[in-house]
N, C-alpha and C. Protein backbone atom coordinates (compact mmCIF):
# COMPACT_ATOMS: atom_id res chain seq x y z
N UNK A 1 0.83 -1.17 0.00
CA UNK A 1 0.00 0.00 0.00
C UNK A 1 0.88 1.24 0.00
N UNK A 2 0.81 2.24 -0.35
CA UNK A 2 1.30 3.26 -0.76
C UNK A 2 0.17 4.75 0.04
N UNK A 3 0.91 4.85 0.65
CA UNK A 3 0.28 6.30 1.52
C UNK A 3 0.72 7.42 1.39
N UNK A 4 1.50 7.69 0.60
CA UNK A 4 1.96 8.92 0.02
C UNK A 4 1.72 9.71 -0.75
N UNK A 5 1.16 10.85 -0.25
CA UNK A 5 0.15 11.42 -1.07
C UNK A 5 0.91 12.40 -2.33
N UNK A 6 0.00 12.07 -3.52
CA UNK A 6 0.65 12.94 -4.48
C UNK A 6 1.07 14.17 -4.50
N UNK A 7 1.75 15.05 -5.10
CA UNK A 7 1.65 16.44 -4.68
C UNK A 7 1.04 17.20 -5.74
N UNK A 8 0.30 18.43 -5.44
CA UNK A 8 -0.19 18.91 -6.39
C UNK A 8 0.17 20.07 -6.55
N UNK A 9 0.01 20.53 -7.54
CA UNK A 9 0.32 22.07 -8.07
C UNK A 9 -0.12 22.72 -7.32
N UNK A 10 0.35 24.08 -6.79
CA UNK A 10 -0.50 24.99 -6.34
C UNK A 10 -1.00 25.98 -6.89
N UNK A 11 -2.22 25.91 -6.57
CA UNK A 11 -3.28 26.72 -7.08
C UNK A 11 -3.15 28.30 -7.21
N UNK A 12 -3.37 28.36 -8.78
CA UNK A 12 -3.11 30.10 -8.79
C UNK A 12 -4.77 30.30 -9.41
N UNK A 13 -5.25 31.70 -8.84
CA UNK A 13 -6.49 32.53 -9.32
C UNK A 13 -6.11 33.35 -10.24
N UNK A 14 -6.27 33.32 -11.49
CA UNK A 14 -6.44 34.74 -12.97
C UNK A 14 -7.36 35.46 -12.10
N UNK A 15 -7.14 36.82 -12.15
CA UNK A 15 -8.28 37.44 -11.95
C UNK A 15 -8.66 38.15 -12.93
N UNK A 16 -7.68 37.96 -14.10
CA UNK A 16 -7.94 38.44 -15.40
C UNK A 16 -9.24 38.51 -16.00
N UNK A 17 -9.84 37.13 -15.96
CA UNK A 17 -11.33 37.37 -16.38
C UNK A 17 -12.45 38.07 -15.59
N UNK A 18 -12.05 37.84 -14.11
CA UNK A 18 -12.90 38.67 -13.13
C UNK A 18 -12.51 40.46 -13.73
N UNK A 19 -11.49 40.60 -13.89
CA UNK A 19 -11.43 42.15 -14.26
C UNK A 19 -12.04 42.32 -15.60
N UNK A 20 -12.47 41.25 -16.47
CA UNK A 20 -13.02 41.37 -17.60
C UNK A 20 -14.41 41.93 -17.07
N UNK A 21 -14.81 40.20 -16.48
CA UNK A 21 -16.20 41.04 -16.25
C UNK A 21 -16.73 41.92 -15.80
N UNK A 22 -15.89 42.78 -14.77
CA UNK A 22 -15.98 43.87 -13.60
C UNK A 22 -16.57 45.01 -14.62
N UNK A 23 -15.40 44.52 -16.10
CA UNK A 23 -15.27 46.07 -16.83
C UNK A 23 -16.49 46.09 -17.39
N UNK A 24 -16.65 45.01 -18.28
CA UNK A 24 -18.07 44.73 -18.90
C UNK A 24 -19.44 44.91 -18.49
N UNK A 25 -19.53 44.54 -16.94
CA UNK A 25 -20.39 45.25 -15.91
C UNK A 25 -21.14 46.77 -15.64
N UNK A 26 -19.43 47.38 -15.98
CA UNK A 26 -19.02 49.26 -15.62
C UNK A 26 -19.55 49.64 -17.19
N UNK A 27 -19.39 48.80 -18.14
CA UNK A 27 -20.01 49.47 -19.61
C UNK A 27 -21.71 49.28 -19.52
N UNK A 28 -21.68 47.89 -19.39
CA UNK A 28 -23.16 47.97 -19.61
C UNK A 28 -23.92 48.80 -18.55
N UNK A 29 -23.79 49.38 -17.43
CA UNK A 29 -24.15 50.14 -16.32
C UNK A 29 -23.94 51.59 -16.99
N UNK A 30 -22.89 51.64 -17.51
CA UNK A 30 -22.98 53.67 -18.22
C UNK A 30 -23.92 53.43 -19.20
N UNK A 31 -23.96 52.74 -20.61
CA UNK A 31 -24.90 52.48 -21.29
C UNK A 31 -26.36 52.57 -21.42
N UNK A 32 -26.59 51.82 -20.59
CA UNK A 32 -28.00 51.57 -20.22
C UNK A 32 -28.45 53.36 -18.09
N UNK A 33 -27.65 53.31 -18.68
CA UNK A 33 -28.31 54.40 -17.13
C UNK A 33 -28.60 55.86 -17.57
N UNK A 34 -30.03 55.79 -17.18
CA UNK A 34 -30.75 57.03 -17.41
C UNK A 34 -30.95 58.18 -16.49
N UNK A 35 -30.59 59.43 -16.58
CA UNK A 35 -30.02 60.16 -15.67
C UNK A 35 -31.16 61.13 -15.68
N UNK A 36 -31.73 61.36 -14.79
CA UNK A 36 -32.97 62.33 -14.13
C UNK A 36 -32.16 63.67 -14.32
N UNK A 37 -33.15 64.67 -14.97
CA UNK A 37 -32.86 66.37 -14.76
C UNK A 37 -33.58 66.46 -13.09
N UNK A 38 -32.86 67.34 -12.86
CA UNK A 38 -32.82 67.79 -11.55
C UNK A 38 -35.03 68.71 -11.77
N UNK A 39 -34.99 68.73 -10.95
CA UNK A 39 -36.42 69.48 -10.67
C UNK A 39 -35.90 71.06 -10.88
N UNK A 40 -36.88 71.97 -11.63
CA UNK A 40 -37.11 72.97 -11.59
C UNK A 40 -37.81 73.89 -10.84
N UNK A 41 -37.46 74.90 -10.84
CA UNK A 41 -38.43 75.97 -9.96
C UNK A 41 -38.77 76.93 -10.57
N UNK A 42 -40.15 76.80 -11.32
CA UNK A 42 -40.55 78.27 -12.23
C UNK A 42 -40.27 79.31 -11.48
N UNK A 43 -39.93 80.50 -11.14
CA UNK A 43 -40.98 81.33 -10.74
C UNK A 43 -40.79 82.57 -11.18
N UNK A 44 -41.54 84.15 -10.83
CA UNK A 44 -41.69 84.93 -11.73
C UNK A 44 -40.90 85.73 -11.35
N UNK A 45 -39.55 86.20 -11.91
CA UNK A 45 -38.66 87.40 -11.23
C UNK A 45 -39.78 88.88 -11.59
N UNK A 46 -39.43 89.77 -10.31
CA UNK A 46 -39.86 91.12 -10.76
C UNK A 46 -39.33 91.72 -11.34
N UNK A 47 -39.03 92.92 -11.66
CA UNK A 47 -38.10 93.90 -12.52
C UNK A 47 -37.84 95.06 -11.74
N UNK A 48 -36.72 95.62 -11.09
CA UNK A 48 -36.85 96.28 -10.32
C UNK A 48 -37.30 97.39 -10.42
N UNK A 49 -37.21 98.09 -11.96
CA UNK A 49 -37.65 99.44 -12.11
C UNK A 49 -39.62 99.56 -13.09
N UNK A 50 -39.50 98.06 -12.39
CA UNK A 50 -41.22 97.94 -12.97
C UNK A 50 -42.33 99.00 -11.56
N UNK A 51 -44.09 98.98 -12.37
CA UNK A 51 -44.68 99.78 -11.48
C UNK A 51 -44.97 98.81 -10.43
N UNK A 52 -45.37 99.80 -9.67
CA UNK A 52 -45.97 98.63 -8.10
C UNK A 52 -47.00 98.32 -8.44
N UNK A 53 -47.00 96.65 -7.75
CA UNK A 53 -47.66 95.77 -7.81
C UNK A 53 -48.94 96.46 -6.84
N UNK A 54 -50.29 96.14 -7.83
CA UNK A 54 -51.80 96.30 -6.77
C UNK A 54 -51.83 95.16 -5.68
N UNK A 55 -52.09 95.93 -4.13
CA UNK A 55 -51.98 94.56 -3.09
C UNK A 55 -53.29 93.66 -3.46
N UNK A 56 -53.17 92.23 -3.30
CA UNK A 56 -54.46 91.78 -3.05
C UNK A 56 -54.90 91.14 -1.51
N UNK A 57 -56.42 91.10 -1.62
CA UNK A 57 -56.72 90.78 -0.09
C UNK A 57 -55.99 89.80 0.88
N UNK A 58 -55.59 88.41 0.02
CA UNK A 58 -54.49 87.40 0.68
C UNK A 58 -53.38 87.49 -0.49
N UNK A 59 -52.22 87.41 0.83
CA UNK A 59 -51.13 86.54 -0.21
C UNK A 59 -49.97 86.32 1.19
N UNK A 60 -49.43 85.74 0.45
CA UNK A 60 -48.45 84.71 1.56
C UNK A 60 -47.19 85.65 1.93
N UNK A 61 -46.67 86.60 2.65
CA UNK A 61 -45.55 87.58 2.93
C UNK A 61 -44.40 86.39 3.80
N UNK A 62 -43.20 86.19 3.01
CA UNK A 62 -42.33 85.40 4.08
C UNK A 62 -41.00 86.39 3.49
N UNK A 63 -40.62 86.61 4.64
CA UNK A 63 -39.48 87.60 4.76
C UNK A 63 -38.08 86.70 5.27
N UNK A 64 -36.78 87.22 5.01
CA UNK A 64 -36.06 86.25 5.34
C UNK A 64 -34.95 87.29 5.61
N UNK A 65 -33.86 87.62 6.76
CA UNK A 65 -33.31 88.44 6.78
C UNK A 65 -31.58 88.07 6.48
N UNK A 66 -30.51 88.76 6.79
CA UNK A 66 -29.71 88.96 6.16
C UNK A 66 -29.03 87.74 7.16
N UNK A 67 -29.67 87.27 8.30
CA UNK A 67 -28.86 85.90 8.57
C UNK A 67 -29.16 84.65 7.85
N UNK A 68 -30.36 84.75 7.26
CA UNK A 68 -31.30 83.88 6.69
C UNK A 68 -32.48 83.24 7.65
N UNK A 69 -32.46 83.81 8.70
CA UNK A 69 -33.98 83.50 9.53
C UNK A 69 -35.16 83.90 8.06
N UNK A 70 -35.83 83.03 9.03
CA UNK A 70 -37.80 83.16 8.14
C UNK A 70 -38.37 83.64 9.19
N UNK A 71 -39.19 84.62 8.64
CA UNK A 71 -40.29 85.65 9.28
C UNK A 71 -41.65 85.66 8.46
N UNK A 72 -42.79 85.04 8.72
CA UNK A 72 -44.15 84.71 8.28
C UNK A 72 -44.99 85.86 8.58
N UNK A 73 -45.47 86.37 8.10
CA UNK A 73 -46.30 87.22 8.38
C UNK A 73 -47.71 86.19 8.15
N UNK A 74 -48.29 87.08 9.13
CA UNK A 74 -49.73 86.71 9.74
C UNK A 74 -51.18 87.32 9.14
N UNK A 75 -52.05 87.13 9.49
CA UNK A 75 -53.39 88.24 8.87
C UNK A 75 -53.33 89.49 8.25
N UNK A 76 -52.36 89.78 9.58
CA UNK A 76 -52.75 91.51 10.06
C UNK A 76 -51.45 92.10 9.07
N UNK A 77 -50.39 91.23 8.65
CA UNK A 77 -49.23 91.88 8.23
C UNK A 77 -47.91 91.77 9.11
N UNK A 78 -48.22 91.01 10.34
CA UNK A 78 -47.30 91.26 11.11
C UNK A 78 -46.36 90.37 11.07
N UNK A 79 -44.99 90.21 10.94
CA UNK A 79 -43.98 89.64 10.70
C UNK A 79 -43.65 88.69 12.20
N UNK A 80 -43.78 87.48 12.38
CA UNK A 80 -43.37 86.56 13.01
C UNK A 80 -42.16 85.59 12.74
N UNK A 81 -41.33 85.66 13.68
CA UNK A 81 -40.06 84.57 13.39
C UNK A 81 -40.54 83.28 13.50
N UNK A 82 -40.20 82.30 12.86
CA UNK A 82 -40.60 80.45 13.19
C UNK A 82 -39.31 80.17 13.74
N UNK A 83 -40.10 79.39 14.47
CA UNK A 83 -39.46 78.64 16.30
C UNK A 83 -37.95 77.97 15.88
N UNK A 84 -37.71 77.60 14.27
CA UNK A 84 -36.87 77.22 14.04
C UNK A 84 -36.56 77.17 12.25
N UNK A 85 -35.12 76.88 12.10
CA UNK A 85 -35.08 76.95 10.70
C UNK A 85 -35.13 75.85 9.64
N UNK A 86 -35.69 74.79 10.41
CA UNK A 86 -35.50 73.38 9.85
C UNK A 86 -36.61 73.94 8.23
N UNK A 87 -36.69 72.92 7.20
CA UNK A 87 -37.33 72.82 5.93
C UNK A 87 -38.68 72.38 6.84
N UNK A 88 -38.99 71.16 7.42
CA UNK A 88 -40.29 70.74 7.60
C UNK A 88 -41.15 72.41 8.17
N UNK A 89 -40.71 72.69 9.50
CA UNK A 89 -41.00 73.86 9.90
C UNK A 89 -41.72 74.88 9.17
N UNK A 90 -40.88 75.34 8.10
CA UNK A 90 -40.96 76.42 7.16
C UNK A 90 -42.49 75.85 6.11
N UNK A 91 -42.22 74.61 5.87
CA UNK A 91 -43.31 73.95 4.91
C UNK A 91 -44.58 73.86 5.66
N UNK A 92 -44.69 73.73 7.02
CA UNK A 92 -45.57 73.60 8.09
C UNK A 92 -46.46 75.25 7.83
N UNK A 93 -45.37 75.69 8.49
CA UNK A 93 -45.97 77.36 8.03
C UNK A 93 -46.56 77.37 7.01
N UNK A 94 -46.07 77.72 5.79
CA UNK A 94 -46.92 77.73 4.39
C UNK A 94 -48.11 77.02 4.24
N UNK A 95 -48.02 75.68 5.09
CA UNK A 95 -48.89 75.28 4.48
C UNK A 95 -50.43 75.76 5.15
N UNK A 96 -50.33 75.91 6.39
CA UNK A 96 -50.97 76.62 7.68
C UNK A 96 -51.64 78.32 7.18
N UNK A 97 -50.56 78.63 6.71
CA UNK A 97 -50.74 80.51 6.21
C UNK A 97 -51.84 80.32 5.11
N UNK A 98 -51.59 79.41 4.23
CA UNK A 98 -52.39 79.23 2.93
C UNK A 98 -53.50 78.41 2.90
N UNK A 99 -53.57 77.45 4.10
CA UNK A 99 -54.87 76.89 3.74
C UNK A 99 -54.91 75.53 3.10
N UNK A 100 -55.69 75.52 1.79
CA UNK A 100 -55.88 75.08 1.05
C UNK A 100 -55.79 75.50 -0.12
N UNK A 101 -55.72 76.38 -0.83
CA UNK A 101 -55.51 77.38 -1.99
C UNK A 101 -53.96 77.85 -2.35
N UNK A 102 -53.82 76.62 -3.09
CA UNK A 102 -52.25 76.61 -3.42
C UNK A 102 -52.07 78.14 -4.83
N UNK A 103 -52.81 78.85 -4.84
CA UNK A 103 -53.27 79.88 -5.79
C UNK A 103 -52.90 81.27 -5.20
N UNK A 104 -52.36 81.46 -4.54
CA UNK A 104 -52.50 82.48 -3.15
C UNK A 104 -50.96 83.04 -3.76
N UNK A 105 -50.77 84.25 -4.06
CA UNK A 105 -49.47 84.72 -4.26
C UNK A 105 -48.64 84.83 -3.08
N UNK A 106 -47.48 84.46 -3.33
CA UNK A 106 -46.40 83.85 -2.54
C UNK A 106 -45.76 84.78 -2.71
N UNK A 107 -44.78 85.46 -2.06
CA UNK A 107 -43.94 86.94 -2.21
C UNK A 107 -42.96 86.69 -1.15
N UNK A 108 -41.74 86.54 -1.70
CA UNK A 108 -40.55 86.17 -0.89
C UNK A 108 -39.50 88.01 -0.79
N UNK A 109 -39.57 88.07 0.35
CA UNK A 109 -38.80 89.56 0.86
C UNK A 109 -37.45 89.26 1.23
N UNK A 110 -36.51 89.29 0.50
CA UNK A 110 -35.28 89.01 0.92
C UNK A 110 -34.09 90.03 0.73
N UNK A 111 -33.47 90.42 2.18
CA UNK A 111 -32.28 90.68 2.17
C UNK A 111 -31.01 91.11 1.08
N UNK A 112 -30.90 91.88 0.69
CA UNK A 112 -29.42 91.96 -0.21
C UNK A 112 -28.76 91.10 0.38
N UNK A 113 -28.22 90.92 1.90
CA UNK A 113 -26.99 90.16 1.99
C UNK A 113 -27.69 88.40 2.87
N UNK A 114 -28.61 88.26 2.18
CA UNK A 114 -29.54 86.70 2.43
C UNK A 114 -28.00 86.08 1.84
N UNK A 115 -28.09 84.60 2.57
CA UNK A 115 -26.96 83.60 1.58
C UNK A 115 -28.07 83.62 0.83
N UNK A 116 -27.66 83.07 -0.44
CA UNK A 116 -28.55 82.14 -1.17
C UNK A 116 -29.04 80.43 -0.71
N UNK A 117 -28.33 80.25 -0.04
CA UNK A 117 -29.13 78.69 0.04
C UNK A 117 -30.97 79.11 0.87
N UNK A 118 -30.73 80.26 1.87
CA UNK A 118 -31.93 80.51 3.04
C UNK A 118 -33.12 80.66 1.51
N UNK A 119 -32.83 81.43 0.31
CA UNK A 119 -33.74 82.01 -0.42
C UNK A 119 -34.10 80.26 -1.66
N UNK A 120 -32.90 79.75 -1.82
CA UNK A 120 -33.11 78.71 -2.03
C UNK A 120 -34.14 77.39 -1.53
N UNK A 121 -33.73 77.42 -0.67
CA UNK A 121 -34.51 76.53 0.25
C UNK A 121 -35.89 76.83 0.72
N UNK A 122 -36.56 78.15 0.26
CA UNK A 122 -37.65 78.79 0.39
C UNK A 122 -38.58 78.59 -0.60
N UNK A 123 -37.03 78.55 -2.09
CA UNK A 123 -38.53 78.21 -3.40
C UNK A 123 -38.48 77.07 -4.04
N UNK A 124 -37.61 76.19 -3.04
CA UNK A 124 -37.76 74.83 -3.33
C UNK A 124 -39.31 73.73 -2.12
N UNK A 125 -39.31 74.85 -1.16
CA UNK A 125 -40.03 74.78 0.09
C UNK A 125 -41.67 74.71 -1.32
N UNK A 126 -41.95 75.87 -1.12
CA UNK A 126 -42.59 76.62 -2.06
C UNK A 126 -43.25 75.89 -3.11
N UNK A 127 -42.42 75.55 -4.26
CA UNK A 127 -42.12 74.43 -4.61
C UNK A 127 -42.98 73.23 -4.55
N UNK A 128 -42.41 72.59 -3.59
CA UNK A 128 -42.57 70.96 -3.35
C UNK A 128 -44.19 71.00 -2.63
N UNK A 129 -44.43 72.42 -2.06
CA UNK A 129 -46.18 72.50 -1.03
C UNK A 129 -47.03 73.09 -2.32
N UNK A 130 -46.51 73.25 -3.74
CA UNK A 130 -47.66 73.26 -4.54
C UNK A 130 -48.01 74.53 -4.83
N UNK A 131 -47.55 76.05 -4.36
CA UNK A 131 -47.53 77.10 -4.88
C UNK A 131 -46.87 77.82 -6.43
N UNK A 132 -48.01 77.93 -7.43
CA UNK A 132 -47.69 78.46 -8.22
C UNK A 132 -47.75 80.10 -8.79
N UNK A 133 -47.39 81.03 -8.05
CA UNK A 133 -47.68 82.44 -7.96
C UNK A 133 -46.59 82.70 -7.62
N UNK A 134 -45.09 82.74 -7.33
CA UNK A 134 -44.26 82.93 -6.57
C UNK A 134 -43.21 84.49 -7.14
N UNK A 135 -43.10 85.34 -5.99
CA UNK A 135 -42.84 86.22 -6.75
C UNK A 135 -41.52 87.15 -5.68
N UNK A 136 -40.39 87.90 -6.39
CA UNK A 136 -40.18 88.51 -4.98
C UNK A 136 -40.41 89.93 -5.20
N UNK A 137 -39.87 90.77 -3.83
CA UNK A 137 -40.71 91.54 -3.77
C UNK A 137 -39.07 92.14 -3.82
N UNK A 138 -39.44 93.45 -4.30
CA UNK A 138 -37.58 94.79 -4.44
C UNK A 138 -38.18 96.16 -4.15
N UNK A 139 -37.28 96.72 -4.37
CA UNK A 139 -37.48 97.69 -3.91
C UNK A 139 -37.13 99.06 -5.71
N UNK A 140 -38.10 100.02 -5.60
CA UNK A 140 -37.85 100.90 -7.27
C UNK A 140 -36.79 100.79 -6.80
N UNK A 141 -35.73 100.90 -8.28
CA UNK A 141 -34.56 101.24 -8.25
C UNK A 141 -34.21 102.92 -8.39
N UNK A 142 -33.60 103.58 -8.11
CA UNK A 142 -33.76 105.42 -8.01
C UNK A 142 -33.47 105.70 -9.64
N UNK A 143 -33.54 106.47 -10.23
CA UNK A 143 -33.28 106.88 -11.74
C UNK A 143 -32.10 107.94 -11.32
N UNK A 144 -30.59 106.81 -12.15
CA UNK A 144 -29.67 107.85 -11.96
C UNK A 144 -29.39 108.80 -13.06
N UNK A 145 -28.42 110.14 -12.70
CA UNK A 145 -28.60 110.66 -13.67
C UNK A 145 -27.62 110.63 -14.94
């Protein structure tokens, strides 16, 4: 009897074909992948040296100041800060101020020195709760000479 075991080659892995398929994988994945446009945000710039706007009985006043706090105005006109600056918050408001009547002109008051993300994040807010009226509000520009 013979108990001596044969010896065998040792085993090597190509990973050559694994990097084949890896690549072939990475093509058919760019190929076939369909890439979403980002969401838009209509809304209507004013003109600064246009006439003033006629008030109407409702419309939505959110003011935002030069730290980027939000300030809601109420019935009466009166400017209120919200308890905080989170997105839900802000969308809470709007949606509360307006009701049901996603029709209601929306008028964003912002700051010369607002970042842009606070004014951003307002007409993406805006936006996503279904307001289509959105407008901001400036100030005449003086006629120089």
């Amino acid at each position: 009897m013979d108990f001596n075991r044969k010896k065998r080659p040792p085993l090597e892995i190509s990973i050559t074909p694994m990097i084949d398929v890896v690549f072939l994988l990475l093509i058919f994945f760019m190929v076939t992948t369909t890439f979403n446009k980002q969401t838009e945000i209509k809304i209507n710039l004013p003109e600064a040296k246009g006439d003033e706007v006629s008030s109407q009985d409702k419309m939505i006043k959110l003011m935002i100041d030069e730290e980027g706090l939000y300030f809601i105005a109420d019935e009466e006109g009166k400017f209120h800060q919200l308890v905080n600056q989170k997105t839900e918050t802000l969308r809470r408001a709007l949606q509360k101020a307006a009701g049901d009547d996603r029709m209601i002109p929306f008028v964003i008051s912002a700051d010369a020195k607002t970042p842009h993300q606070a004014v951003v994040t307002a007409l993406d807010i805006a936006s996503q709760t279904g307001f289509k009226r959105i407008t901001f509000a400036t100030k005449n520009m003086p006629n120089k000479p």
